[in-house]
C-alpha atoms as a PDB file:
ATOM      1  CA  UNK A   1      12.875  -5.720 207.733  1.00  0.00           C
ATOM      2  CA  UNK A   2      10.434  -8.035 209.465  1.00  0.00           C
ATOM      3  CA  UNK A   3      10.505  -8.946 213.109  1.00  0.00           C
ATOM      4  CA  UNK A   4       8.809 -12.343 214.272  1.00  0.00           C
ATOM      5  CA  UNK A   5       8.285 -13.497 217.998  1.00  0.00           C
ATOM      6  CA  UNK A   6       7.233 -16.951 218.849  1.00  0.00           C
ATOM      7  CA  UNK A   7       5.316 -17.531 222.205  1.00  0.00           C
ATOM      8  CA  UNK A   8       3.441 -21.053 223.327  1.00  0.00           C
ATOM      9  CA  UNK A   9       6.182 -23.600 223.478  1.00  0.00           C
ATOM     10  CA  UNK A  10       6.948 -25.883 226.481  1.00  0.00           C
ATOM     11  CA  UNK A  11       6.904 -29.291 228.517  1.00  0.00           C
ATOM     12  CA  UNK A  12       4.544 -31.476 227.163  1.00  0.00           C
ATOM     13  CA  UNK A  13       3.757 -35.606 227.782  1.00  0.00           C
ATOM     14  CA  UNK A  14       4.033 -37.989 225.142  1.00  0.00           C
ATOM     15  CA  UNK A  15       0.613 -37.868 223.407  1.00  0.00           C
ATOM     16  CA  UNK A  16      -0.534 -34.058 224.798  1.00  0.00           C
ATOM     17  CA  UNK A  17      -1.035 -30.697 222.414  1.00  0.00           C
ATOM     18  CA  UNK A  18       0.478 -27.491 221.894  1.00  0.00           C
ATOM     19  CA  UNK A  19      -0.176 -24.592 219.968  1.00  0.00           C
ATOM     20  CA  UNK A  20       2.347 -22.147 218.600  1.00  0.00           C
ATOM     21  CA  UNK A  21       2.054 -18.428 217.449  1.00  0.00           C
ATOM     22  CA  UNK A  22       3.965 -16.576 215.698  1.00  0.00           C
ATOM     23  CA  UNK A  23       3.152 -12.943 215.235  1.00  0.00           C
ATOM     24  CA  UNK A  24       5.205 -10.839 212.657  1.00  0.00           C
ATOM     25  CA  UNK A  25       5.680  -6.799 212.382  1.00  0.00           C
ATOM     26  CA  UNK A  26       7.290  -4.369 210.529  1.00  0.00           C
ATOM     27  CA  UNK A  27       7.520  -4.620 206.563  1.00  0.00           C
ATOM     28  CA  UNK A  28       4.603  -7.317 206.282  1.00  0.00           C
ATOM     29  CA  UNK A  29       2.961  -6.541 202.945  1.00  0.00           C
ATOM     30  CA  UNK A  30       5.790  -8.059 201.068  1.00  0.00           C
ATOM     31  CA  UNK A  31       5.430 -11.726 202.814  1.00  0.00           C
ATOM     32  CA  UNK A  32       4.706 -14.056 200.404  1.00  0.00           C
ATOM     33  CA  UNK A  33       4.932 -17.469 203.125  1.00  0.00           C
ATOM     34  CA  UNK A  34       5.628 -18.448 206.761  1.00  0.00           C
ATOM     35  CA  UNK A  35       6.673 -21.900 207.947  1.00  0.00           C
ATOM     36  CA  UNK A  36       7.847 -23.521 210.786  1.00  0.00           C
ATOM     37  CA  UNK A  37      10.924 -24.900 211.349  1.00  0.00           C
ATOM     38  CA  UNK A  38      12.723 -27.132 213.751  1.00  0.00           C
ATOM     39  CA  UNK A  39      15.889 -28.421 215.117  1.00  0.00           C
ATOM     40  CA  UNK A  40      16.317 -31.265 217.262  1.00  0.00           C
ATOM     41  CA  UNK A  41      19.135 -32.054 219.426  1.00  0.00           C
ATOM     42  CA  UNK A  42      22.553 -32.522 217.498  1.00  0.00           C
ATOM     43  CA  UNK A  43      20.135 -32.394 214.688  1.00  0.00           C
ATOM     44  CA  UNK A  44      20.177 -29.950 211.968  1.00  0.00           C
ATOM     45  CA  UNK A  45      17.563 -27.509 210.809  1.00  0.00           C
ATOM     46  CA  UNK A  46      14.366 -29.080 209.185  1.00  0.00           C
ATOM     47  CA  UNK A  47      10.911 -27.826 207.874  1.00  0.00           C
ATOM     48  CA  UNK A  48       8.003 -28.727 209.647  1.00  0.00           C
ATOM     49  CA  UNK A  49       4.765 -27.217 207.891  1.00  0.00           C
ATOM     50  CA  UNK A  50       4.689 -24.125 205.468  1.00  0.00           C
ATOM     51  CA  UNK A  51       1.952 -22.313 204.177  1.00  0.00           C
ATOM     52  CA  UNK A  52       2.255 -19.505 200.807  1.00  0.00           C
ATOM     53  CA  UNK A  53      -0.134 -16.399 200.062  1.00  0.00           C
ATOM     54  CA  UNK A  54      -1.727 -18.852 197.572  1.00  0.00           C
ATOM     55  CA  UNK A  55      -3.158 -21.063 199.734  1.00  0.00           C
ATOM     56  CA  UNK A  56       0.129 -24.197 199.473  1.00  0.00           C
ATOM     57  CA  UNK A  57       0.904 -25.933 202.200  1.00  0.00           C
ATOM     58  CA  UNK A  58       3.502 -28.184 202.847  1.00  0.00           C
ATOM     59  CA  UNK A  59       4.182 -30.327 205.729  1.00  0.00           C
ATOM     60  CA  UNK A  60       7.075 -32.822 206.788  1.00  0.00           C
ATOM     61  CA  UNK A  61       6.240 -36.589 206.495  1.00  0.00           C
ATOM     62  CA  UNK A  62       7.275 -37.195 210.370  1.00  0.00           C
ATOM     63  CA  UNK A  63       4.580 -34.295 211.298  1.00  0.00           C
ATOM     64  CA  UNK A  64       1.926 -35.184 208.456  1.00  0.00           C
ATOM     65  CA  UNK A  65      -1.891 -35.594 210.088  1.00  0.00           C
ATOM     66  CA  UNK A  66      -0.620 -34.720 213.223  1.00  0.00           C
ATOM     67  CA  UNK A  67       0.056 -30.891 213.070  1.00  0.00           C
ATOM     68  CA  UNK A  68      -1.658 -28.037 211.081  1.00  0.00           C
ATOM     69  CA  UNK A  69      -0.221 -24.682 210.112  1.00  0.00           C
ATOM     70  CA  UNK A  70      -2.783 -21.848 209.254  1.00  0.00           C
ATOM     71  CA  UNK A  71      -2.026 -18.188 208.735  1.00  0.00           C
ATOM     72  CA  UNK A  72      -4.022 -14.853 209.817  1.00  0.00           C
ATOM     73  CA  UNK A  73      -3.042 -12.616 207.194  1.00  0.00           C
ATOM     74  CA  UNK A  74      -5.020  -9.319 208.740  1.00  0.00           C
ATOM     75  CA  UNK A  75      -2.988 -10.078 211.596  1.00  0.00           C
ATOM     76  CA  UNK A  76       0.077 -11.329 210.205  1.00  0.00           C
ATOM     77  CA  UNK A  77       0.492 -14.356 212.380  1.00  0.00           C
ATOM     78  CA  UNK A  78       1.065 -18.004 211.720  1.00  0.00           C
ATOM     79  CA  UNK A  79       0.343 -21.111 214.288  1.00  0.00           C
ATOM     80  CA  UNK A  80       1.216 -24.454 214.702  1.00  0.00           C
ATOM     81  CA  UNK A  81      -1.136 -26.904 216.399  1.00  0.00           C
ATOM     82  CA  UNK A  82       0.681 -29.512 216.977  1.00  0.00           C
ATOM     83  CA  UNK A  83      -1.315 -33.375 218.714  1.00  0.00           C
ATOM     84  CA  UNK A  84      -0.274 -36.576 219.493  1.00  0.00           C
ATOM     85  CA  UNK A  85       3.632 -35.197 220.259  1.00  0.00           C
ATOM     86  CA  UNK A  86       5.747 -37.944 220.852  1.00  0.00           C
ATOM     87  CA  UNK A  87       9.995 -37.933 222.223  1.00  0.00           C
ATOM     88  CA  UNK A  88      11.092 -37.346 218.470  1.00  0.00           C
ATOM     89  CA  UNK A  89       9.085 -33.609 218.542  1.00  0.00           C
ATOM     90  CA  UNK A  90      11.601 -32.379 220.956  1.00  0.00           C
ATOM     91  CA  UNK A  91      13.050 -29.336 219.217  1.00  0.00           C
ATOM     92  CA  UNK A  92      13.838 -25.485 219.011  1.00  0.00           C
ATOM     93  CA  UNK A  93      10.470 -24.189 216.531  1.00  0.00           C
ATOM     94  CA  UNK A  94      11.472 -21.085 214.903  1.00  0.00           C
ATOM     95  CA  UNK A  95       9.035 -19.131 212.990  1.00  0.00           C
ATOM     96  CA  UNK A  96      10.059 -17.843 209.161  1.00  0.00           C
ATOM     97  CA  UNK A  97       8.823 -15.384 206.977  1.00  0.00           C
ATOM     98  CA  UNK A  98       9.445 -15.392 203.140  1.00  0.00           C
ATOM     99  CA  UNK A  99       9.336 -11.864 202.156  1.00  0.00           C
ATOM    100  CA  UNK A 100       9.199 -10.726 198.596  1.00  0.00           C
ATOM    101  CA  UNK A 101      11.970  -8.609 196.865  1.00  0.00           C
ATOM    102  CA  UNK A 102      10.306  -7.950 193.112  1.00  0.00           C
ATOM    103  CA  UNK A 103      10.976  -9.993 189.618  1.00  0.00           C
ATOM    104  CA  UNK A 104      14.641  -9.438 189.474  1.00  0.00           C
ATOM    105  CA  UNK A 105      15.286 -10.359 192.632  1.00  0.00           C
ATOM    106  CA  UNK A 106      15.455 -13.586 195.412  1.00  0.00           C
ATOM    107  CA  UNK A 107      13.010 -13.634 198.168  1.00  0.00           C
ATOM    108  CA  UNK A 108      14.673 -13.197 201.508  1.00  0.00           C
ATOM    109  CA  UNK A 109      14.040 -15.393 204.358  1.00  0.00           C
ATOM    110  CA  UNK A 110      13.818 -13.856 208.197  1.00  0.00           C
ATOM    111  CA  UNK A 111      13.547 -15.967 211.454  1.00  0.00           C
ATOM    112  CA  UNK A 112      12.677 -16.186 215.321  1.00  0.00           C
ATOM    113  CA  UNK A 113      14.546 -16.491 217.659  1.00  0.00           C
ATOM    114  CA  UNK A 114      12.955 -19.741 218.743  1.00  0.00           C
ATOM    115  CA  UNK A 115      10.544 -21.592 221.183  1.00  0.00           C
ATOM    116  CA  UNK A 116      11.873 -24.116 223.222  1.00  0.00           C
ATOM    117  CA  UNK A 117       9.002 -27.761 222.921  1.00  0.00           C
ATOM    118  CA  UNK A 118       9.624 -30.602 225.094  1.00  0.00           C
ATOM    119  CA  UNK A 119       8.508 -33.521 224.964  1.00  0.00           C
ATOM    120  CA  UNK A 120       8.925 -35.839 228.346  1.00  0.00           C
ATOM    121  CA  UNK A 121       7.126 -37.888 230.663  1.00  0.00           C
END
């Protein structure tokens, strides 16, 4: 079981900065990758930037040069730092942690609960 709590989203204007956290606890030596995801309005769930033990990161093309994920491993968190927002940004971010279930086995995925970021002038 891992627990993960989000903190740092809100109202922003077209252009500004935010910066999400994500801090996880409980089982946290089997993570093997956290991410950020999003979901717009009547939109469905999407990735937005992911980052494995290895070093891999992936980010969507809408968010590319724009936002950067980067991980504290020590202290099991993940942030987002999101510039330049713009209408489209507009989402519920939810945090996820890939968690590692041996050779046999699937990885299993664990989530948020969300952070509302708005995006308005």
């Amino acid at each position: 079981q891992v627990r993960l709590v989000e903190s740092g989203g809100g109202l922003v204007r077209p252009g500004g900065s935010l910066t999400l956290s994500c801090e996880a606890s409980g089982n946290t030596d089997r993570i093997v990758a956290m991410a950020w995801y999003r979901q717009g309005p009547g939109e469905e769930r999407e990735l937005v930037a992911r980052k494995h033990n290895s070093g891999r990161t992936t980010y969507a093309d809408s968010v590319e040069d724009r936002f950067t994920i980067s991980r504290e491993t020590s202290k099991n968190t993940v942030a987002l730092q999101m510039n330049h927002l713009k209408f489209e940004d507009t989402a519920v971010y939810y945090c996820n942690a890939e968690l590692w279930n041996g050779p046999l086995s699937e990885n299993s995925d664990y989530w948020g609960r969300g952070t509302q970021v708005t995006v308005a002038s």
